[in-house]
PDB file of N, CA and C in Angstrom:
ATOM      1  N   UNK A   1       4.007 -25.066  34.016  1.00  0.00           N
ATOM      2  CA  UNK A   1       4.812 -24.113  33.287  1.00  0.00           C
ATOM      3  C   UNK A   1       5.418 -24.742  32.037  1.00  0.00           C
ATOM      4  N   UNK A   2       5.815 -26.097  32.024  1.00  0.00           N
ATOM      5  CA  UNK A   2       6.383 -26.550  30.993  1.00  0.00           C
ATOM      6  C   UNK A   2       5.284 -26.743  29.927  1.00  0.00           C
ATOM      7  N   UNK A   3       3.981 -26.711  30.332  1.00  0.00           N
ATOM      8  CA  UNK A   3       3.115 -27.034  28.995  1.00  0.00           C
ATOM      9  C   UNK A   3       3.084 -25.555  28.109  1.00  0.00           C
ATOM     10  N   UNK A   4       3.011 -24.803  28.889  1.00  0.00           N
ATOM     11  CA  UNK A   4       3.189 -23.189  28.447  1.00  0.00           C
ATOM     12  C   UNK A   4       4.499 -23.335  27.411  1.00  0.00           C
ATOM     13  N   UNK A   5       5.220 -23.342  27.950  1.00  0.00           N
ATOM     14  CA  UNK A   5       6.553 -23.322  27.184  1.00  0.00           C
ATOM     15  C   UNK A   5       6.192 -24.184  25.876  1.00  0.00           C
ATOM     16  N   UNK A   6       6.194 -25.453  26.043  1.00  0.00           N
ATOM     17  CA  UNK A   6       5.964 -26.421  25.095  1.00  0.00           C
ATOM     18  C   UNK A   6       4.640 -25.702  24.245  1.00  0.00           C
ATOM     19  N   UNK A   7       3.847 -25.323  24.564  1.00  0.00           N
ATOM     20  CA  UNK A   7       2.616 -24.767  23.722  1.00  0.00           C
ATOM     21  C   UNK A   7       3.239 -22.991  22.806  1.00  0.00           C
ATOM     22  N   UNK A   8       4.297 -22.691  23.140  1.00  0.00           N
ATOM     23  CA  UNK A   8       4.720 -21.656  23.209  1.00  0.00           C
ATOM     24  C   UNK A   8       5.501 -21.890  21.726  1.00  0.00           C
ATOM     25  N   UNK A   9       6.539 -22.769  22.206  1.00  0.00           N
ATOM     26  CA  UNK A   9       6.966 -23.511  21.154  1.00  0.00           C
ATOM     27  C   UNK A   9       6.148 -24.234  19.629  1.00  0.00           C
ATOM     28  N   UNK A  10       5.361 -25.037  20.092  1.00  0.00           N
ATOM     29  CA  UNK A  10       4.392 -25.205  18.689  1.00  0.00           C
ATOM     30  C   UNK A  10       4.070 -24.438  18.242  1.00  0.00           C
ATOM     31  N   UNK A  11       3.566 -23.003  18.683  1.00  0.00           N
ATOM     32  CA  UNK A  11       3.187 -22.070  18.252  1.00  0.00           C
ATOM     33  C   UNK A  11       3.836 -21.524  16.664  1.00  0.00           C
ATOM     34  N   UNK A  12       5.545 -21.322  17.479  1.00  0.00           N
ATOM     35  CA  UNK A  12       6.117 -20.916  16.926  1.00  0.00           C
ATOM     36  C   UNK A  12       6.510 -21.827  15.689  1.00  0.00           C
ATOM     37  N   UNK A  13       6.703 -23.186  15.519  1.00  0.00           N
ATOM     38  CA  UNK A  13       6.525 -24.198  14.716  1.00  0.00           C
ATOM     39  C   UNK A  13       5.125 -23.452  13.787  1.00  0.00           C
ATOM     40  N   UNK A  14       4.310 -23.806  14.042  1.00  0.00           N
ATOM     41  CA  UNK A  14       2.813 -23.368  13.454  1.00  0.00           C
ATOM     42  C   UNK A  14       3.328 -22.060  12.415  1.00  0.00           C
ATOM     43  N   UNK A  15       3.436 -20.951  12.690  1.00  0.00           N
ATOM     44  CA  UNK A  15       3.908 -19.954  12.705  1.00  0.00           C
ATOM     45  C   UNK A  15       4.564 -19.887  11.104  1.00  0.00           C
ATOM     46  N   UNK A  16       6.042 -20.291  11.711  1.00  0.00           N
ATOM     47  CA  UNK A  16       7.137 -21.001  10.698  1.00  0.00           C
ATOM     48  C   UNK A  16       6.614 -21.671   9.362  1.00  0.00           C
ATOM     49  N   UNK A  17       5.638 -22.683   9.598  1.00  0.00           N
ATOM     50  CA  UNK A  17       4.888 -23.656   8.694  1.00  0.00           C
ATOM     51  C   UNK A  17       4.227 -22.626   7.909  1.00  0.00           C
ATOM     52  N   UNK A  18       3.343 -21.735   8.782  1.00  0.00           N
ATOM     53  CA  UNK A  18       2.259 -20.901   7.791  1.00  0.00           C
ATOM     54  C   UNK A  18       3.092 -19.605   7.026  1.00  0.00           C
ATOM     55  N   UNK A  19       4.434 -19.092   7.322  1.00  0.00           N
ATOM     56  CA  UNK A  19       4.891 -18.511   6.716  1.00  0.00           C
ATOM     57  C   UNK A  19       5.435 -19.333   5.399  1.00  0.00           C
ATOM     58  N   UNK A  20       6.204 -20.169   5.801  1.00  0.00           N
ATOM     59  CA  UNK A  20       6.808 -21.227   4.459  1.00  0.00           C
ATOM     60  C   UNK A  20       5.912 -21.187   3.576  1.00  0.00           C
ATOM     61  N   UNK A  21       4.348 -21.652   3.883  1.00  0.00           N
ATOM     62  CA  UNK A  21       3.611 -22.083   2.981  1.00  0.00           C
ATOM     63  C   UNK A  21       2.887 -20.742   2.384  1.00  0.00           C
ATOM     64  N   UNK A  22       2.334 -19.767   2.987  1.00  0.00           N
ATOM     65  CA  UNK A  22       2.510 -18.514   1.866  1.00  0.00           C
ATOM     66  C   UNK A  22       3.613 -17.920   1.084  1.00  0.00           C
ATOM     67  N   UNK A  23       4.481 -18.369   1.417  1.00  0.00           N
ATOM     68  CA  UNK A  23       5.732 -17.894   0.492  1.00  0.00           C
ATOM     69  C   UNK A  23       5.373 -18.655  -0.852  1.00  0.00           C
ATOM     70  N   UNK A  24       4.986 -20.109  -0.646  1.00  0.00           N
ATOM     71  CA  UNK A  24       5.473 -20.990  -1.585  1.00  0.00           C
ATOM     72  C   UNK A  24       3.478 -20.988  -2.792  1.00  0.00           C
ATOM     73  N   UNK A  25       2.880 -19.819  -1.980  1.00  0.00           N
ATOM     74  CA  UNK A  25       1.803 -19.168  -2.942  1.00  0.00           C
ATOM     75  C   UNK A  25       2.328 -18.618  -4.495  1.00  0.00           C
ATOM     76  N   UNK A  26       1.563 -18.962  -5.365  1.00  0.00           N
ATOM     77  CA  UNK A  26       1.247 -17.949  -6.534  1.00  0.00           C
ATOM     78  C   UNK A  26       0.881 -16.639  -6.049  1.00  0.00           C
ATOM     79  N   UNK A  27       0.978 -15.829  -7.220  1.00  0.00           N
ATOM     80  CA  UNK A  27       0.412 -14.703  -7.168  1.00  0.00           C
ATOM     81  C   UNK A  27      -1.249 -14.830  -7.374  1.00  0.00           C
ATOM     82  N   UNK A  28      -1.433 -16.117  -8.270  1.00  0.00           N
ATOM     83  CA  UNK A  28      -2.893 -15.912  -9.008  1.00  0.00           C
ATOM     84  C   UNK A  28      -3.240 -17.057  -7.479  1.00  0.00           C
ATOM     85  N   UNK A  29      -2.480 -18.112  -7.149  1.00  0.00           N
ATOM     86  CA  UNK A  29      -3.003 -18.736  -5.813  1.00  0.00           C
ATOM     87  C   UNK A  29      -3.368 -17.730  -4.532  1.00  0.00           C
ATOM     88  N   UNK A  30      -2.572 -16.748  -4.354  1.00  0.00           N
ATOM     89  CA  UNK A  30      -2.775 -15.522  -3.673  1.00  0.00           C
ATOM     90  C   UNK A  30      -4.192 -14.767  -3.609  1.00  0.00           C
ATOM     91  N   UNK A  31      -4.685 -14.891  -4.783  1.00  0.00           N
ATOM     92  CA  UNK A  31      -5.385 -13.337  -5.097  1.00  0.00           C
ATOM     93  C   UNK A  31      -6.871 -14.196  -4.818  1.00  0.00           C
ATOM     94  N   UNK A  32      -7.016 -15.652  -5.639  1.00  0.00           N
ATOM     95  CA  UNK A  32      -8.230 -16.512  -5.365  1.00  0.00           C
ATOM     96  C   UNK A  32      -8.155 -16.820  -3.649  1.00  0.00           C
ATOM     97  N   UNK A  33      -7.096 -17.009  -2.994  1.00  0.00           N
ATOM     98  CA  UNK A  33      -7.539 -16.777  -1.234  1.00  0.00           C
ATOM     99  C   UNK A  33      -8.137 -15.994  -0.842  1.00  0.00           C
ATOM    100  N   UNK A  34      -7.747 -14.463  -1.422  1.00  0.00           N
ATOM    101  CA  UNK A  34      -7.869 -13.436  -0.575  1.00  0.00           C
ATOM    102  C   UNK A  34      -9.187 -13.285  -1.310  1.00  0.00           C
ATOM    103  N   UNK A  35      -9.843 -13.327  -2.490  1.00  0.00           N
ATOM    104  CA  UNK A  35     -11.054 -13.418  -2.968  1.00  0.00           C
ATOM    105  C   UNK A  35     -11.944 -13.938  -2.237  1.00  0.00           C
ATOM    106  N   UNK A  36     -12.003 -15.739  -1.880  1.00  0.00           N
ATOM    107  CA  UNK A  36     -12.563 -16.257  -1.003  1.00  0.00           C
ATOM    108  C   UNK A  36     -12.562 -15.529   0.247  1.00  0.00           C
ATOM    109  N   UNK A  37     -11.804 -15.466   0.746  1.00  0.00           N
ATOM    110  CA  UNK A  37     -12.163 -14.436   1.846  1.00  0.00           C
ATOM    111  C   UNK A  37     -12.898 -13.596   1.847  1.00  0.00           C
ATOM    112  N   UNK A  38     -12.495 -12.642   0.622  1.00  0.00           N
ATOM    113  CA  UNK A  38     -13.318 -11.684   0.945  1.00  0.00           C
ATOM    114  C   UNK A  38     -14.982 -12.027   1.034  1.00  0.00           C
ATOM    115  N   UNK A  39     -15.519 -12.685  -0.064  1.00  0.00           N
ATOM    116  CA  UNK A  39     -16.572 -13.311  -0.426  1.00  0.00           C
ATOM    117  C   UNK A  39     -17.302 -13.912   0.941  1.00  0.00           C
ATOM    118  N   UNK A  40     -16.280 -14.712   1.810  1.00  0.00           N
ATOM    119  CA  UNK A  40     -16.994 -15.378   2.755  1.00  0.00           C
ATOM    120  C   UNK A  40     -17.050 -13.779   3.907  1.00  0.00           C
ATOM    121  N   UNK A  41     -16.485 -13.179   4.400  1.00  0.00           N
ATOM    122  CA  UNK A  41     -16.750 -12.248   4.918  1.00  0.00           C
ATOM    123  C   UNK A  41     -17.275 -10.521   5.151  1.00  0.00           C
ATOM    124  N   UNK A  42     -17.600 -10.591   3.206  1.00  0.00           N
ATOM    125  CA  UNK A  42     -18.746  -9.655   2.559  1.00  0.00           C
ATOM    126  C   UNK A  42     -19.645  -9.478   3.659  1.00  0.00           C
ATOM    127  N   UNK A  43     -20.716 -10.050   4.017  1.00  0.00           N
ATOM    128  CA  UNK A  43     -21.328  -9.890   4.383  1.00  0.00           C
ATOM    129  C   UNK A  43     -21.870  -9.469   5.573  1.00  0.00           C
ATOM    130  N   UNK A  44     -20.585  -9.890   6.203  1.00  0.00           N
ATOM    131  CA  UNK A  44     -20.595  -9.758   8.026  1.00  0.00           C
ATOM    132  C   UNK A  44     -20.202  -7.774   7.732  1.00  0.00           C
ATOM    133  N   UNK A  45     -19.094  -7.628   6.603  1.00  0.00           N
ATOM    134  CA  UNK A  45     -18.713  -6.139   6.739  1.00  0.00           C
ATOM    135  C   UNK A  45     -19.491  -4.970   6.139  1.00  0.00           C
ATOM    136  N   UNK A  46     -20.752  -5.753   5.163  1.00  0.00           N
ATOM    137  CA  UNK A  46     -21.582  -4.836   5.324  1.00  0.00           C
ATOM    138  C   UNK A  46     -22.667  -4.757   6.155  1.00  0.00           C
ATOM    139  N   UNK A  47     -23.248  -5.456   6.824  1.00  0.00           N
ATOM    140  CA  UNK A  47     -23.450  -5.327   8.117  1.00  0.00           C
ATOM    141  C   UNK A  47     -23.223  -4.137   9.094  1.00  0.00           C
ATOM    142  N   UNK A  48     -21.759  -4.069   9.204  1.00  0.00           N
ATOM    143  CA  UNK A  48     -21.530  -3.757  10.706  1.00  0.00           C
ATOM    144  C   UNK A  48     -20.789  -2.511  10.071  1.00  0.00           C
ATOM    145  N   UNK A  49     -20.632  -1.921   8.527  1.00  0.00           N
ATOM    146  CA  UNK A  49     -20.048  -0.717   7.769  1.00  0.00           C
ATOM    147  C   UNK A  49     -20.293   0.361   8.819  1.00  0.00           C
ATOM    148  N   UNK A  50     -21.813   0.805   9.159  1.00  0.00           N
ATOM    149  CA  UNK A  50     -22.112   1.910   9.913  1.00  0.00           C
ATOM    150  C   UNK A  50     -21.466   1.576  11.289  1.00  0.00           C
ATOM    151  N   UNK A  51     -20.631   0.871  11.386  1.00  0.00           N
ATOM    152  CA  UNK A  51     -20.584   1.195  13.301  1.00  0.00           C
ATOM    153  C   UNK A  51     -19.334   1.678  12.805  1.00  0.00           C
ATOM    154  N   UNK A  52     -18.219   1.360  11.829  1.00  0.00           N
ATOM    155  CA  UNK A  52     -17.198   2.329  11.131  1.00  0.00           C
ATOM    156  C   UNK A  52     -17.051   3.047  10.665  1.00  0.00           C
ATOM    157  N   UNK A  53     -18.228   3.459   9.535  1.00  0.00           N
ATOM    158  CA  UNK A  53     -18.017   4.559   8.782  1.00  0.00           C
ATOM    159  C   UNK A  53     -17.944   5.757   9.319  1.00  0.00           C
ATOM    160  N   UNK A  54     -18.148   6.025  10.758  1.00  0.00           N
ATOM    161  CA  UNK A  54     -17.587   7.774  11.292  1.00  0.00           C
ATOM    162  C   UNK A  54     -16.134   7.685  11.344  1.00  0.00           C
ATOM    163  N   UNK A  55     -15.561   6.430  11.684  1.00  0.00           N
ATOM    164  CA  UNK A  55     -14.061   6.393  11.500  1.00  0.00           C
ATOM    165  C   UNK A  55     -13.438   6.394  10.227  1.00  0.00           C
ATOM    166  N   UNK A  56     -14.315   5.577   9.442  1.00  0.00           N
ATOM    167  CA  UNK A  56     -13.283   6.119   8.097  1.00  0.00           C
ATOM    168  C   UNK A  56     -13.413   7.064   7.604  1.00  0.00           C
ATOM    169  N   UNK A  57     -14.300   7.799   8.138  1.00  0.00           N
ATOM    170  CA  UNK A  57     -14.494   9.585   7.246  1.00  0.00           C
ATOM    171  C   UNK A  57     -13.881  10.628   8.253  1.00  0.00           C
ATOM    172  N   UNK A  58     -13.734   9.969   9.529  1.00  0.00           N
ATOM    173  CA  UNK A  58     -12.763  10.855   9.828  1.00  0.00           C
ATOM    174  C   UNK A  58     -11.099  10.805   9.713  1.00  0.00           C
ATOM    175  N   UNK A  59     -10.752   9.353   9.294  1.00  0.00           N
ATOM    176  CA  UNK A  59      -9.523   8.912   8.647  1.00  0.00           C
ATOM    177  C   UNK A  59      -9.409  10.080   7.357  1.00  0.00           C
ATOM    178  N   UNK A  60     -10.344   9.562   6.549  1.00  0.00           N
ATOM    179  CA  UNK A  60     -10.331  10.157   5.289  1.00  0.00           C
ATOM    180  C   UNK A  60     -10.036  11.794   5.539  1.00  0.00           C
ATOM    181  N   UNK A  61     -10.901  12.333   6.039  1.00  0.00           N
ATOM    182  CA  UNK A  61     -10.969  14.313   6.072  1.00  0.00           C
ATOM    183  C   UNK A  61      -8.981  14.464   7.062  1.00  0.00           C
ATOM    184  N   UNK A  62      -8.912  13.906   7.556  1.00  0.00           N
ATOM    185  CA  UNK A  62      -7.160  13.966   8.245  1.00  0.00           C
ATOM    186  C   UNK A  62      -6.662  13.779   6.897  1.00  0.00           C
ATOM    187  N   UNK A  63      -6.493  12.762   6.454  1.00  0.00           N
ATOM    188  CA  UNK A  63      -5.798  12.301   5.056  1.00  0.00           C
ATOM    189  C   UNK A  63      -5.965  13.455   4.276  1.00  0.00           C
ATOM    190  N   UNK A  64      -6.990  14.197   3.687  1.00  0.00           N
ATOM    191  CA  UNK A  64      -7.235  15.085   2.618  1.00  0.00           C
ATOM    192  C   UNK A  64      -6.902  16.478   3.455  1.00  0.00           C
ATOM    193  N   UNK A  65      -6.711  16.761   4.724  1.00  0.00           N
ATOM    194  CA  UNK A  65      -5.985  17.796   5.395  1.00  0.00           C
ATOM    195  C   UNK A  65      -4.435  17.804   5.483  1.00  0.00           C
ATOM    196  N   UNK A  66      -3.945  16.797   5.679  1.00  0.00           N
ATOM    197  CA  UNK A  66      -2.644  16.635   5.348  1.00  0.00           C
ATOM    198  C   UNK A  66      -2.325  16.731   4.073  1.00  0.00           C
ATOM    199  N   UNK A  67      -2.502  16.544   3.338  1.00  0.00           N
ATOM    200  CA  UNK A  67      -2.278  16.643   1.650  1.00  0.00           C
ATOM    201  C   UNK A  67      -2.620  17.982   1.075  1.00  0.00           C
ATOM    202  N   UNK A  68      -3.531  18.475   1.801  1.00  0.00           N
ATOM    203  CA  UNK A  68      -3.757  19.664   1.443  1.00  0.00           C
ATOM    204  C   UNK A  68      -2.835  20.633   1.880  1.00  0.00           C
ATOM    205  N   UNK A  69      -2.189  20.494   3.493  1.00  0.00           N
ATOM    206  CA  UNK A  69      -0.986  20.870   3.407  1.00  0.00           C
ATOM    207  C   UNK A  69       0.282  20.757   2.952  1.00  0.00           C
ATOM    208  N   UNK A  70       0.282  19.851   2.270  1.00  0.00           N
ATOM    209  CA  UNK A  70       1.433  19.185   1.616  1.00  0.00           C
ATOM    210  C   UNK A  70       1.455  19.923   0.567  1.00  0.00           C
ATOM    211  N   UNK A  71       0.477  20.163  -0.084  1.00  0.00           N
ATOM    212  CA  UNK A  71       0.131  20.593  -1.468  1.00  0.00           C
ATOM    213  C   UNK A  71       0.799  22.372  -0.680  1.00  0.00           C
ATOM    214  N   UNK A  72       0.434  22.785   0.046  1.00  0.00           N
ATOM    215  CA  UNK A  72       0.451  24.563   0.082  1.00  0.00           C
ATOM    216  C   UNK A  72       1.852  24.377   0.552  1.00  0.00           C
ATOM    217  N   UNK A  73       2.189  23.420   1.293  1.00  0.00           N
ATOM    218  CA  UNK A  73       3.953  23.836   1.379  1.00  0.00           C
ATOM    219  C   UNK A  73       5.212  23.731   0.215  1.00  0.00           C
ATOM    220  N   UNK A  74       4.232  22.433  -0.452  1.00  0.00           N
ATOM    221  CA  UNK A  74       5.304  22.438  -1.748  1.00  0.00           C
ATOM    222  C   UNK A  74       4.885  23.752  -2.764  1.00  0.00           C
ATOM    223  N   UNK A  75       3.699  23.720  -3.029  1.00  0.00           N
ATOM    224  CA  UNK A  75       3.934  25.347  -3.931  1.00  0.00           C
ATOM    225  C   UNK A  75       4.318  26.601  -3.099  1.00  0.00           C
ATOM    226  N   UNK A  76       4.744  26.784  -1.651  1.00  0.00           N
ATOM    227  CA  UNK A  76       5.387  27.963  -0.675  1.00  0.00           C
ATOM    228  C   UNK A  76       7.042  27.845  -1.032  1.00  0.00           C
ATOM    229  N   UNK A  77       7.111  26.540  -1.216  1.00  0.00           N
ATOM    230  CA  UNK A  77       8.875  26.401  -1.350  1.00  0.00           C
ATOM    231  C   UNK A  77       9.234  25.810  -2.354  1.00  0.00           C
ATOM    232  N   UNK A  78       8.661  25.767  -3.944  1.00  0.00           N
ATOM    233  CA  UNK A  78       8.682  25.511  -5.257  1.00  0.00           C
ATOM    234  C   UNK A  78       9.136  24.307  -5.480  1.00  0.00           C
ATOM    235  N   UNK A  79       8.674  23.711  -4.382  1.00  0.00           N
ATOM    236  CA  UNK A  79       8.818  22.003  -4.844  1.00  0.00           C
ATOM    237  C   UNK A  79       7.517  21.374  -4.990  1.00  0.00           C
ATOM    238  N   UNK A  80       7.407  20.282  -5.757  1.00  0.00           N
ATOM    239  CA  UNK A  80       5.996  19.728  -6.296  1.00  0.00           C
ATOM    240  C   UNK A  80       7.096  18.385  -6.397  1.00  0.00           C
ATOM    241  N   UNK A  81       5.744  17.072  -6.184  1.00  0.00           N
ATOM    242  CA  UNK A  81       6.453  15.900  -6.116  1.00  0.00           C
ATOM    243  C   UNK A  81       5.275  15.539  -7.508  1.00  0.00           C
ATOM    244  N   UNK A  82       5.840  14.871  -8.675  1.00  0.00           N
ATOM    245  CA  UNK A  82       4.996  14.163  -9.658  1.00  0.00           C
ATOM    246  C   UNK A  82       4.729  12.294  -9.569  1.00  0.00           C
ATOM    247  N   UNK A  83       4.174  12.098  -9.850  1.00  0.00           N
ATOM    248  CA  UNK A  83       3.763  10.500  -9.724  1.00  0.00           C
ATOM    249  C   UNK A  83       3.273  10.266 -10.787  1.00  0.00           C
ATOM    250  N   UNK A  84       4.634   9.828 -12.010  1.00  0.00           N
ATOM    251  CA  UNK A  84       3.687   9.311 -13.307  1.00  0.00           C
ATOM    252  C   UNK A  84       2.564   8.145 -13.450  1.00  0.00           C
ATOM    253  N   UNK A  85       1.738   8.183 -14.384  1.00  0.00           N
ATOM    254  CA  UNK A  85       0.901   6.901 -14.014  1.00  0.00           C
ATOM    255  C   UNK A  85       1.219   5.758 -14.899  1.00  0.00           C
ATOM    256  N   UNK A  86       2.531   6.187 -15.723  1.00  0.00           N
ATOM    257  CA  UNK A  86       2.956   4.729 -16.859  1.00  0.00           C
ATOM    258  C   UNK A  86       4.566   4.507 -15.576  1.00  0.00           C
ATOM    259  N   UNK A  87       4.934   3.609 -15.547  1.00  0.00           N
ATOM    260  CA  UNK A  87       6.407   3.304 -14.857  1.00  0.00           C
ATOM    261  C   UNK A  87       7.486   4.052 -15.763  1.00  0.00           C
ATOM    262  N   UNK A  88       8.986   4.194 -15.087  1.00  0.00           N
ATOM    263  CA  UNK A  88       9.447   4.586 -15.999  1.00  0.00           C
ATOM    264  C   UNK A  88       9.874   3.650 -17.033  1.00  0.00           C
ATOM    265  N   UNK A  89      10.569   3.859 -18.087  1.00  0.00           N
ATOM    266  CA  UNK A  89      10.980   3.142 -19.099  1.00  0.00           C
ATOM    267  C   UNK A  89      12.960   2.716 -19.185  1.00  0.00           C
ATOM    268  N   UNK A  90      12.784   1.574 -19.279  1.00  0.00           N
ATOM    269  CA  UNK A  90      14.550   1.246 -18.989  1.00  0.00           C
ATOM    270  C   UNK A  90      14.710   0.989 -19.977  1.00  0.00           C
ATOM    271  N   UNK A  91      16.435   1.673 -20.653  1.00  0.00           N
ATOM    272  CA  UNK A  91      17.143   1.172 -21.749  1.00  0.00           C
ATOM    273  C   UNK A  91      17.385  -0.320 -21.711  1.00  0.00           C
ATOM    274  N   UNK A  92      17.416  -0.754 -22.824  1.00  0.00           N
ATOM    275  CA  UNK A  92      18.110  -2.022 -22.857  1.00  0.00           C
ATOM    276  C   UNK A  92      17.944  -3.095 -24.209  1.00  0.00           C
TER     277      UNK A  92
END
């Protein structure tokens, strides 16, 4: 039981370490990881796309049903939500 514990513990050490050290990422150190990644595991995900793609199209058609209700309740009760595509602009 005590190795459990003790293994339980490093863990959490481990853990700790790998959070610190993505914190202490770039943004541009960030983006070349997640690149490599992707790159090294391209291939395995197109592969195996069709054993998912009924799930993401049925993700997707929920998603575009909900919105579509979203859309008929806000024009039922004259609210509309906008999402500019520039940020806004601050005095200063």
């Amino acid at each position: 039981m005590r190795e459990l514990k003790a293994l339980r513990e490093g863990w959490d050490l481990v853990v700790m370490e790998e959070t610190r050290l993505l914190r202490a990422l770039s943004v541009h150190e960030s983006m070349r990881d997640l690149l490599r990644l992707q790159e090294t595991v391209e291939p395995q995900l197109q592969q195996t796309a069709h054993l998912f793609a009924p799930n993401r199209w049925a993700a997707l058609a929920e998603l575009q049903s909900r919105l579509r209700r979203l859309a008929e309740w806000q024009a039922q009760n004259g609210q509309s939500v906008h999402i500019d595509s520039e940020p806004p602009k601050t005095s200063g």
